[in-house]
Protein backbone atom coordinates (compact mmCIF):
# COMPACT_ATOMS: atom_id res chain seq x y z
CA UNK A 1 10.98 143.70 272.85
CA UNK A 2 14.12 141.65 272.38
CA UNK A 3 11.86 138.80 271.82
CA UNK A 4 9.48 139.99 269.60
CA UNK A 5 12.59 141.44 266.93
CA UNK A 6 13.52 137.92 266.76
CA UNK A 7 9.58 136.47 266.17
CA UNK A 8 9.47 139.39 263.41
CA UNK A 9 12.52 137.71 261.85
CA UNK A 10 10.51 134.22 261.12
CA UNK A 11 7.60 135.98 259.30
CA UNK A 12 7.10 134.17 256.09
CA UNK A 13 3.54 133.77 254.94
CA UNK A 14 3.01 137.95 256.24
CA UNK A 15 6.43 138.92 255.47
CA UNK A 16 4.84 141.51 253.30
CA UNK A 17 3.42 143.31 256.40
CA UNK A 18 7.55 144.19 257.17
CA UNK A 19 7.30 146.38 254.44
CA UNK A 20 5.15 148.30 255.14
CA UNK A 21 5.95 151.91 255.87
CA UNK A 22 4.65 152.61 259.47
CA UNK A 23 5.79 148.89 260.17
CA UNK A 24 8.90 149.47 259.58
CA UNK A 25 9.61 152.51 261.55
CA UNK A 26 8.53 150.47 264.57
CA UNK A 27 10.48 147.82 264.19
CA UNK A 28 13.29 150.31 263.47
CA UNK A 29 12.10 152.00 266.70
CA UNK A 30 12.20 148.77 268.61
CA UNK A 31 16.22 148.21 267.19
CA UNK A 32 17.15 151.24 268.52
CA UNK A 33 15.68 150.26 272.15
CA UNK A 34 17.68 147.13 271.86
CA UNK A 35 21.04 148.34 270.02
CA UNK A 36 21.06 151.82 271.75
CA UNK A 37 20.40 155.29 270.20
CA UNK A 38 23.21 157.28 269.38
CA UNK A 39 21.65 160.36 270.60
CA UNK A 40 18.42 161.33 272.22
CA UNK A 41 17.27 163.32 268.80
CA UNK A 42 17.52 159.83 266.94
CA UNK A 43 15.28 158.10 269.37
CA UNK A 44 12.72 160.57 269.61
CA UNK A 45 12.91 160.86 265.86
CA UNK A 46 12.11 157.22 265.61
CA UNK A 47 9.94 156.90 267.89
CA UNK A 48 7.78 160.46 265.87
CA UNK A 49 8.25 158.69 262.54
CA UNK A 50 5.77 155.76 263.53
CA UNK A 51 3.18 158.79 264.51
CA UNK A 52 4.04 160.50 261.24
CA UNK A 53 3.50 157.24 258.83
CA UNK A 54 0.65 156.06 260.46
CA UNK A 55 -1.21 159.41 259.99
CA UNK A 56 -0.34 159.32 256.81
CA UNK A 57 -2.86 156.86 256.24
CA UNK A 58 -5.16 158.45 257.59
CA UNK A 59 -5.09 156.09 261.07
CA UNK A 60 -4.07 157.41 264.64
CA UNK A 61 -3.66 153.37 265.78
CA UNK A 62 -0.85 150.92 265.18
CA UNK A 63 -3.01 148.36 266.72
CA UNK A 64 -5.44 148.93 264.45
CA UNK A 65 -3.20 149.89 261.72
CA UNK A 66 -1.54 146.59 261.55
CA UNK A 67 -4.73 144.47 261.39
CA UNK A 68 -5.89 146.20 258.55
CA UNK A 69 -3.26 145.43 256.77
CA UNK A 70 -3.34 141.66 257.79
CA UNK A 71 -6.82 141.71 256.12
CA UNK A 72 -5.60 143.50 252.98
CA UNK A 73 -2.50 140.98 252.23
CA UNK A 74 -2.33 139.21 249.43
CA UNK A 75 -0.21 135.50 249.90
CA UNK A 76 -0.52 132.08 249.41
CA UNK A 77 -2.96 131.85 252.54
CA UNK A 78 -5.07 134.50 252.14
CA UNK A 79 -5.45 133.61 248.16
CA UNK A 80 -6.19 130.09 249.37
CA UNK A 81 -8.92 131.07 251.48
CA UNK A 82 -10.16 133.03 248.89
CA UNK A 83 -10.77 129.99 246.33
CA UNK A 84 -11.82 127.98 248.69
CA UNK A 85 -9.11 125.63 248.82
CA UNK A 86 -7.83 125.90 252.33
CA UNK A 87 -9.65 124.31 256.10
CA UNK A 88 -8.28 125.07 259.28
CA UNK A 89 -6.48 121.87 259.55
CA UNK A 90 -4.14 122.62 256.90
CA UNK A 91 -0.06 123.56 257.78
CA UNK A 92 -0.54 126.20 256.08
CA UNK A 93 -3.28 127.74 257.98
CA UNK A 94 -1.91 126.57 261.51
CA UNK A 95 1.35 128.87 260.53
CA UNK A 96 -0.88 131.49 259.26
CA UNK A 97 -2.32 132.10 262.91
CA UNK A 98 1.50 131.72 264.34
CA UNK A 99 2.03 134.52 261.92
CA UNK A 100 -0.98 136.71 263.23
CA UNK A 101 -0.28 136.28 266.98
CA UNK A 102 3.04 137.33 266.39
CA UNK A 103 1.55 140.51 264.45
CA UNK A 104 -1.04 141.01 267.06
CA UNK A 105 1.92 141.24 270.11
CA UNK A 106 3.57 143.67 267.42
CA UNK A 107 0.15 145.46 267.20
CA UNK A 108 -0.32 145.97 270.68
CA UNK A 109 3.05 147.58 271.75
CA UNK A 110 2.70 150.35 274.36
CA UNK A 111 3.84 153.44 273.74
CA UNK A 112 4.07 154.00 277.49
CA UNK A 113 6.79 151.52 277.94
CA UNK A 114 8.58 152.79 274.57
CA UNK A 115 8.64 156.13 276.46
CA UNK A 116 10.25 154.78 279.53
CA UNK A 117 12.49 152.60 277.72
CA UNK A 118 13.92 156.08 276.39
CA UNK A 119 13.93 157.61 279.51
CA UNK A 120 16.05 155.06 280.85
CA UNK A 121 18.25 155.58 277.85
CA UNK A 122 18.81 159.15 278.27
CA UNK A 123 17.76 160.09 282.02
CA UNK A 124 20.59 162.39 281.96
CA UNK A 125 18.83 165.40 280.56
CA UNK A 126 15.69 167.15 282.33
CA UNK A 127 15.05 168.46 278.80
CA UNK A 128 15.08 165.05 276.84
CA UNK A 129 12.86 163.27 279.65
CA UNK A 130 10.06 166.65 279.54
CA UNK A 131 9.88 166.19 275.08
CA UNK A 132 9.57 162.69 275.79
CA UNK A 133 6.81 162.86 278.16
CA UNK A 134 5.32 165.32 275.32
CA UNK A 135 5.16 162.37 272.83
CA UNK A 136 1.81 161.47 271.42
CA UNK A 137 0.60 158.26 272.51
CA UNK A 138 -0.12 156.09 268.49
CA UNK A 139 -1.39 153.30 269.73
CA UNK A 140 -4.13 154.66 272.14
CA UNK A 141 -6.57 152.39 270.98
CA UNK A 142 -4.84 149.24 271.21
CA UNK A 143 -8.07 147.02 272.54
CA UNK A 144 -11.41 147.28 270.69
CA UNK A 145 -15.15 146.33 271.78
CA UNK A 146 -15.67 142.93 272.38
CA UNK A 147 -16.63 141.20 269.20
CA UNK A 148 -14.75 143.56 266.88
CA UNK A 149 -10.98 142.64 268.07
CA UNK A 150 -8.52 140.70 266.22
CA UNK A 151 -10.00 137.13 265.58
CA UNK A 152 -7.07 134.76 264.55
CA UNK A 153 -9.37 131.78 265.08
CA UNK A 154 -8.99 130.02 261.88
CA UNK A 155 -11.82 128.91 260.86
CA UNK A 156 -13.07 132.53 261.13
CA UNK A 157 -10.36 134.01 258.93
CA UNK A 158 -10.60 131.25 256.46
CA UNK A 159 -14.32 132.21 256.46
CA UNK A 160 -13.62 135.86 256.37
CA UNK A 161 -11.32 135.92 253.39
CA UNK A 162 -13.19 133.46 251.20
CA UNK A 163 -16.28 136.16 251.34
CA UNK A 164 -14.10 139.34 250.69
CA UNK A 165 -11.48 138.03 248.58
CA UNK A 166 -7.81 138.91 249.55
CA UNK A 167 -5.75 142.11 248.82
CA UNK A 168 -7.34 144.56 246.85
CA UNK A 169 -10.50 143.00 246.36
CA UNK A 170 -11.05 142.89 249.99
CA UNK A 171 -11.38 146.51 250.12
CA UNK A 172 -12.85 147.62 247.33
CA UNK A 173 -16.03 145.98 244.87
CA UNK A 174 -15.69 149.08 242.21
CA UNK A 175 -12.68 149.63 239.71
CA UNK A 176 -11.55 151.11 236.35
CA UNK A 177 -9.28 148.33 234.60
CA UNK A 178 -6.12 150.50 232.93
CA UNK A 179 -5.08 148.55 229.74
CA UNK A 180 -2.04 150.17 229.33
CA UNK A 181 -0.51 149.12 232.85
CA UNK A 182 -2.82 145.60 232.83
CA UNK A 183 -4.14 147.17 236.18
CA UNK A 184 -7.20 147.36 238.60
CA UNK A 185 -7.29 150.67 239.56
CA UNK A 186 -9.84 150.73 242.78
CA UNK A 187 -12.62 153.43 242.53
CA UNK A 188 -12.65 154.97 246.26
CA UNK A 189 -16.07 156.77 245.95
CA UNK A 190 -18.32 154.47 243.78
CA UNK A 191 -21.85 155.61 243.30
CA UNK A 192 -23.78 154.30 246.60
CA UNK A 193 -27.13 153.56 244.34
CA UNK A 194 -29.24 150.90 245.32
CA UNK A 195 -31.92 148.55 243.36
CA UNK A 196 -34.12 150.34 245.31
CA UNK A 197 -33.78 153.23 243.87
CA UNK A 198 -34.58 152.45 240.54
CA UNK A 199 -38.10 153.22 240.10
CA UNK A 200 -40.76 151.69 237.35
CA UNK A 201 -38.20 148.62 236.00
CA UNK A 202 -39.41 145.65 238.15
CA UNK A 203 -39.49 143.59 235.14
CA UNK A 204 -36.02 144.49 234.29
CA UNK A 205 -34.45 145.05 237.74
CA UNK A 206 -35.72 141.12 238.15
CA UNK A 207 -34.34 139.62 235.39
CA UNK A 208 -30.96 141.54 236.27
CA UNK A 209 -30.90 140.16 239.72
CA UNK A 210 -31.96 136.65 238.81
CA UNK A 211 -29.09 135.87 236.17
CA UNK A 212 -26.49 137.58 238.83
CA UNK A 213 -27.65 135.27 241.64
CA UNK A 214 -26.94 132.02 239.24
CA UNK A 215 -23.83 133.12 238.18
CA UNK A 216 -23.01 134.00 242.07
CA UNK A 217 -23.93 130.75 243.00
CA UNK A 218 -21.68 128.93 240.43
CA UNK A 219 -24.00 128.12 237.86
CA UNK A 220 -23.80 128.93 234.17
CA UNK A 221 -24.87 132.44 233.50
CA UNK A 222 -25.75 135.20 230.97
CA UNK A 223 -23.92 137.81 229.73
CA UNK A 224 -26.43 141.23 229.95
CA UNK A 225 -26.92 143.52 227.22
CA UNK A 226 -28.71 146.53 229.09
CA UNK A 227 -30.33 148.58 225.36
CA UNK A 228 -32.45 151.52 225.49
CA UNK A 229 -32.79 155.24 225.64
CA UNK A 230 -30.44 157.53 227.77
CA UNK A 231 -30.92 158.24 231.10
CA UNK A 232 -33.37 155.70 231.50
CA UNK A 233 -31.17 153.85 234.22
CA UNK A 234 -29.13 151.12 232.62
CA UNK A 235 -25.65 152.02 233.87
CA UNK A 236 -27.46 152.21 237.14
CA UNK A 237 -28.78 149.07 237.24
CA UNK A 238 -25.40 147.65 236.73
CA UNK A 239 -23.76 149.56 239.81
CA UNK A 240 -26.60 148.51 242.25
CA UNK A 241 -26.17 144.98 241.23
CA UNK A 242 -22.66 145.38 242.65
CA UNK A 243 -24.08 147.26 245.61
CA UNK A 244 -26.27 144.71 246.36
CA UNK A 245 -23.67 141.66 245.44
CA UNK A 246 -20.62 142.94 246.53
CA UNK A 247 -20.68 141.21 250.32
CA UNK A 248 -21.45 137.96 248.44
CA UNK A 249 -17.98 137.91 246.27
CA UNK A 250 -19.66 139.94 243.69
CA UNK A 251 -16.68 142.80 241.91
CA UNK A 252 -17.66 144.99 239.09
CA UNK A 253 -14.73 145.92 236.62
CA UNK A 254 -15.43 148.60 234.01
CA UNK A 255 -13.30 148.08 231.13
CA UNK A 256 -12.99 151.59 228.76
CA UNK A 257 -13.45 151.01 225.21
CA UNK A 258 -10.30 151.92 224.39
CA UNK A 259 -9.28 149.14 225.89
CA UNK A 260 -11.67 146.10 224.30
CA UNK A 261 -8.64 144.33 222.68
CA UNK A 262 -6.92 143.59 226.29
CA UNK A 263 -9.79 142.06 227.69
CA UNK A 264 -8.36 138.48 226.76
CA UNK A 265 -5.31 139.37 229.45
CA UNK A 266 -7.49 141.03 231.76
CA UNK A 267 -10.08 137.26 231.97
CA UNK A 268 -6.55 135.92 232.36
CA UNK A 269 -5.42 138.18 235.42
CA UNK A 270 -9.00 137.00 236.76
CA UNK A 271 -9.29 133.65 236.17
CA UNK A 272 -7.95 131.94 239.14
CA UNK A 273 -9.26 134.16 241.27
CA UNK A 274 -12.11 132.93 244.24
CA UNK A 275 -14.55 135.97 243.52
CA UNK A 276 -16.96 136.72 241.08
CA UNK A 277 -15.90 139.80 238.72
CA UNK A 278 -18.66 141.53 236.46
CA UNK A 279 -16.63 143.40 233.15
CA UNK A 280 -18.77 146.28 232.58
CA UNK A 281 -18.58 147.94 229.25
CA UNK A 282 -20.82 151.62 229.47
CA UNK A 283 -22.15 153.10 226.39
CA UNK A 284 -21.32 150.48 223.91
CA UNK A 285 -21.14 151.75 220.25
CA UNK A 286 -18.49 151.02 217.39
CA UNK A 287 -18.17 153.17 214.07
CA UNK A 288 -17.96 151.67 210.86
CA UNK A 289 -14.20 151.56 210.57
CA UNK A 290 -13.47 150.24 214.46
CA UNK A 291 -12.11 146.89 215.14
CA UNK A 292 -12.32 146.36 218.40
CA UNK A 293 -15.74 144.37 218.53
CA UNK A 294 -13.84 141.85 217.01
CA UNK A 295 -11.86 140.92 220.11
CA UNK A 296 -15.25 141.58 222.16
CA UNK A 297 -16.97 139.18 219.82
CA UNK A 298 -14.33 136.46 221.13
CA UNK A 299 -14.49 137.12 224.86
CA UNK A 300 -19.01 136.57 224.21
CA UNK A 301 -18.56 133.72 222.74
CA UNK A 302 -16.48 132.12 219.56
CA UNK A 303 -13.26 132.26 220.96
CA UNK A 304 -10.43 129.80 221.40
CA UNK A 305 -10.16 129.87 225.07
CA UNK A 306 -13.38 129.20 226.78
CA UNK A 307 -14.62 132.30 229.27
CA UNK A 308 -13.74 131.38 232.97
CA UNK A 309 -16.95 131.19 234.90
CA UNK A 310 -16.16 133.46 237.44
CA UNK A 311 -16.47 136.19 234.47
CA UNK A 312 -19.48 137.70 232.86
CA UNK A 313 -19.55 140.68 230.34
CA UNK A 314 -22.86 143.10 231.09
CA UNK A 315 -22.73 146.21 228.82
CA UNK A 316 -24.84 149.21 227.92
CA UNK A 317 -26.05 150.44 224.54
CA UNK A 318 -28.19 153.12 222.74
CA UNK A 319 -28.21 150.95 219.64
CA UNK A 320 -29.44 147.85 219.32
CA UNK A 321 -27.12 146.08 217.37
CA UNK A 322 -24.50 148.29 218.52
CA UNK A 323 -22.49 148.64 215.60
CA UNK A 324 -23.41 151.39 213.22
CA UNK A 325 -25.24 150.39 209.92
CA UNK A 326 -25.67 152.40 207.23
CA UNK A 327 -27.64 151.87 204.21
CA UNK A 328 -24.79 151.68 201.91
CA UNK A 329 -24.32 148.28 203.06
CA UNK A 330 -27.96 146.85 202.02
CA UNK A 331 -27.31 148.18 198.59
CA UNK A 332 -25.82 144.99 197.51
CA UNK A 333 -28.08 142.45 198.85
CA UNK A 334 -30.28 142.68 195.95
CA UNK A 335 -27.76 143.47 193.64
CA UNK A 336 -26.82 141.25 190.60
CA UNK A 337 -22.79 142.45 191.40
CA UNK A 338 -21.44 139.52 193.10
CA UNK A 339 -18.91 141.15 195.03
CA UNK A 340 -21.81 144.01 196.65
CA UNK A 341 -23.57 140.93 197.65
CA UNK A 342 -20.87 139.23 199.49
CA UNK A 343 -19.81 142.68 201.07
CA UNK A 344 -23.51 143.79 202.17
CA UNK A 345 -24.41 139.86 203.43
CA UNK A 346 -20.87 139.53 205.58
CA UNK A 347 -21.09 143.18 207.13
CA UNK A 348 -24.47 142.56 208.30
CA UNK A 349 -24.04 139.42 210.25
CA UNK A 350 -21.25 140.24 211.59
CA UNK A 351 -22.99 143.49 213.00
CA UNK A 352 -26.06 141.58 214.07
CA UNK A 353 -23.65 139.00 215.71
CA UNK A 354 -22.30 140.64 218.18
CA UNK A 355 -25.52 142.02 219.92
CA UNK A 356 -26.94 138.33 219.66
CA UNK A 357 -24.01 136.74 221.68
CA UNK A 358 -24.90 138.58 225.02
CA UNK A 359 -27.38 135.73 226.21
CA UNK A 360 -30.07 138.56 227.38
CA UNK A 361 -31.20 141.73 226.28
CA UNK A 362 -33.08 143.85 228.59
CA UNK A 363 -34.58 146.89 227.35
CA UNK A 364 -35.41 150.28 229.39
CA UNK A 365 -37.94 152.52 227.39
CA UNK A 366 -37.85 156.42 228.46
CA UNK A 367 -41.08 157.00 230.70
CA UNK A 368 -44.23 158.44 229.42
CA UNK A 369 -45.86 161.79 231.37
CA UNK A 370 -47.54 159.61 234.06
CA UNK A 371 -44.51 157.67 235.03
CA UNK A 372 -42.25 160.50 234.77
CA UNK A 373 -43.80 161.98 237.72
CA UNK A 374 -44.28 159.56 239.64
CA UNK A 375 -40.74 158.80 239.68
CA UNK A 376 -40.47 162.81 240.60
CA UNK A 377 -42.87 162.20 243.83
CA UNK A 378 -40.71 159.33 244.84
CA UNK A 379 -37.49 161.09 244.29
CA UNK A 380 -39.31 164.10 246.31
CA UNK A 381 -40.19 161.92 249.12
CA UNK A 382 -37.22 160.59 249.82
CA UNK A 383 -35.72 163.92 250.01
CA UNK A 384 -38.34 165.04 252.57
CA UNK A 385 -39.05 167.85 249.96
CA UNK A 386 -41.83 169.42 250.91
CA UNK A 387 -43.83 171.53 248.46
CA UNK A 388 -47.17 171.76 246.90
CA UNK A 389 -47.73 168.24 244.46
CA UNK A 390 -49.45 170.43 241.52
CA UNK A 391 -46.49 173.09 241.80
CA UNK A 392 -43.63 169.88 241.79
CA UNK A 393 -45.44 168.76 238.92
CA UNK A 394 -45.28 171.65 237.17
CA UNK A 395 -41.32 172.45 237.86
CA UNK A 396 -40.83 168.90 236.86
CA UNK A 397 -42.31 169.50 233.50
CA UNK A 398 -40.84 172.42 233.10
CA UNK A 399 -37.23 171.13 233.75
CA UNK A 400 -37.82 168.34 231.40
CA UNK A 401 -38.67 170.71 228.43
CA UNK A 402 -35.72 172.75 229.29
CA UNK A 403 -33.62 170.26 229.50
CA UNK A 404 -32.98 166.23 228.78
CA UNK A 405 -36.55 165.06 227.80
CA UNK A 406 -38.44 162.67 230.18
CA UNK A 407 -35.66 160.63 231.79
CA UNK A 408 -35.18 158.61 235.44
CA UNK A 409 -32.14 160.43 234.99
CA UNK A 410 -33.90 164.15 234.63
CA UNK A 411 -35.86 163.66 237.31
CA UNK A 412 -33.21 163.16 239.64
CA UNK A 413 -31.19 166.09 237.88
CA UNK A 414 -34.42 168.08 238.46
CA UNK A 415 -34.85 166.62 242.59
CA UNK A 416 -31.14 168.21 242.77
CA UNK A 417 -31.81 171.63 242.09
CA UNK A 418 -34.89 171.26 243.64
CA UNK A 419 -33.26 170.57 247.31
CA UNK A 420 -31.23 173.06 246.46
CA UNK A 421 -33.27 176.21 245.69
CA UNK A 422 -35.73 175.41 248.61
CA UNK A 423 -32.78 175.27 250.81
CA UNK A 424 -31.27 178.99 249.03
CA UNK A 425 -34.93 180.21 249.94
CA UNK A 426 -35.28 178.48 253.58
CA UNK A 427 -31.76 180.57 254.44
């Protein structure tokens, strides 16, 4: 134990992992060993603060615990791999694995011998050796199934990290950007739907996937502009993509519209990164007097500082041209008033500009009757709903007239309280 204190102390590249909460209560732990407790309550307090912090993150393993957290750190290494910029034969990577064996040994302590260690300390009390011998055992699980262990092989990590990124993009391929902090904030339950899913839009389901595989393969790419009717599945589209993608580098960002004007800091956070990020703008729309599609207008295309190419814009609209018009602004086109024609000409274009700088436009149309339901029998299928086809058809109608008109998204609202009121009836 004396040993490993003083390999602890040389951690540079992983010196984060030190801070860490449950990290740090076993290396306090392990001080008190060496130094000497000065009373049985403070080693046994020790030793049930490791136990505490690592249930606190919801993990009953130090072993496993700690190489988590290798994965998840962010450092010069780790961000190296990540770009790409990094082989095995590199100082940098030969200390990285010094770093990780020494972590591992860390990893692997044994609570048995901890136990003894303190029973040695304070083998003067029958009561002190019986609470000690009550301790839970944190690091149970310290060996996994062959195949799934710690690999500090470099070439595999190097591998590893330049597919899942580093830090909190290893984790995670959904998140919420906060403008106000300049922040990724990580979305823990992302919607789990699936290009499969998305019934009746081949044609636009193909076109989607196409222009994300160039841009994941380093080519030159599109920014999306998903237009039609609600509910017809655009927002969806966009979240399978990163479904699909997101084991191939692929992260999807979704920027509020509130904050538009910081996405010039955000490309900036994002630029030197090794993974591909998505910035996902849902329900596009600006009102006569907004601003902010000016900024947008510069991240497209126009602006001084060329996009990076790890970066593409995909957003979704009800409008077209997704500024509001009115027909105010034509009055002056015709007009012999100089000054209406100017104003009516330059608000125009700059409305239709901003729609025509996403590279494609991919329009969903709501379905007709037929299409409708067979998007219900699909839906119903999958379920394993089972119920007469003429009587789902007829619910399914009826829901759609009660509610949202003919949608992708009604049908599935409609498949919901299906499941549900069979399974009411079945009990």
């Amino acid at each position: 134990m004396n040993a490993l204190l003083t390999e602890l102390a040389s951690l540079s590249i992983y010196i984060n992992i030190t801070e860490d909460t449950a990290v740090k209560k076993i290396i306090k732990l392990l001080k008190l060993l060496r130094d000497g407790a000065d009373s049985a309550e403070e080693a046994i307090r020790a030793y049930s603060e490791v136990h505490a912090a690592l249930l606190s993150e919801n993990c009953r393993s130090l072993y496993r615990h700690i190489e988590d957290i290798t994965l998840r750190d962010e450092n010069i290494f780790t961000l190296s791999c990540e770009k790409g910029t990094i082989d095995a034969d590199d100082p940098l990577a030969k200390q990285a694995m010094v770093e990780l064996g020494i972590l591992k040994k860390l990893a692997g302590i044994s609570c048995a011998e901890i136990r003894n260690r303190m029973k040695e300390m304070f083998s003067c009390s029958e009561t002190v050796t019986r609470v000690i011998d009550s301790l839970p055992d944190w690091n149970i699980f310290c060996e996994k199934k062959p195949g799934t262990g710690w690999n500090i092989d470099p070439e595999s990590r190097i591998s590893w990290h330049r597919r899942n990124g580093a830090g909190l993009f290893c984790r995670h391929v959904f998140f919420i950007y906060d403008g106000a902090a300049n922040a990724l904030v990580p979305v823990k339950n992302p919607d789990p739907i699936t290009l499969d899913k998305l019934y009746l839009v081949d044609r636009q389901k193909e076109t989607a996937v196409k222009n994300t595989k160039i841009f994941l393969s380093g080519k030159t790419a599109n920014n999306i502009l998903f237009y039609g009717d609600r509910g017809t599945g655009k927002s969806s589209m966009v979240k399978a993509l990163a479904n699909e993608f997101g084991d191939k580098g692929l992260r999807l960002v979704e920027v509020p519209k509130r904050y538009l004007d910081r996405i010039p800091g955000l490309t900036s956070m994002l630029a030197g990164r090794g993974l591909r990020f998505i910035l996902f703008i849902d329900d596009l729309a600006f009102g006569n007097n907004e601003e902010e599609y000016t900024a947008l207008k510069a991240v497209l295309e126009g602006g001084i500082e060329h996009r990076p190419q790890n970066i593409l814009l995909y957003a979704t609209t009800n409008r077209r041209h997704i500024v509001k018009e009115r027909f105010s602004e034509r009055d002056g086109l015709y007009s012999d008033n100089p000054d209406d024609e100017i104003r009516a000409r330059d608000a125009m274009q700059e409305k239709l500009s901003l729609s025509d700088r996403f590279g494609i436009t991919i329009v969903f149309s709501s379905p007709v009757k037929k299409e409708y339901l067979q998007i219900v029998h699909k839906m119903a299928e999958e379920r394993n709903i089972t119920i007469d086809p003429e009587l789902l058809e007829q619910k399914a109608m009826q829901w759609e007239m009660a509610y949202n008109g003919m949608s992708p998204r009604t049908a599935r609202q409609f498949i919901d309280w299906l499941e549900g009121e069979l399974a009411l009836g079945s009990r």
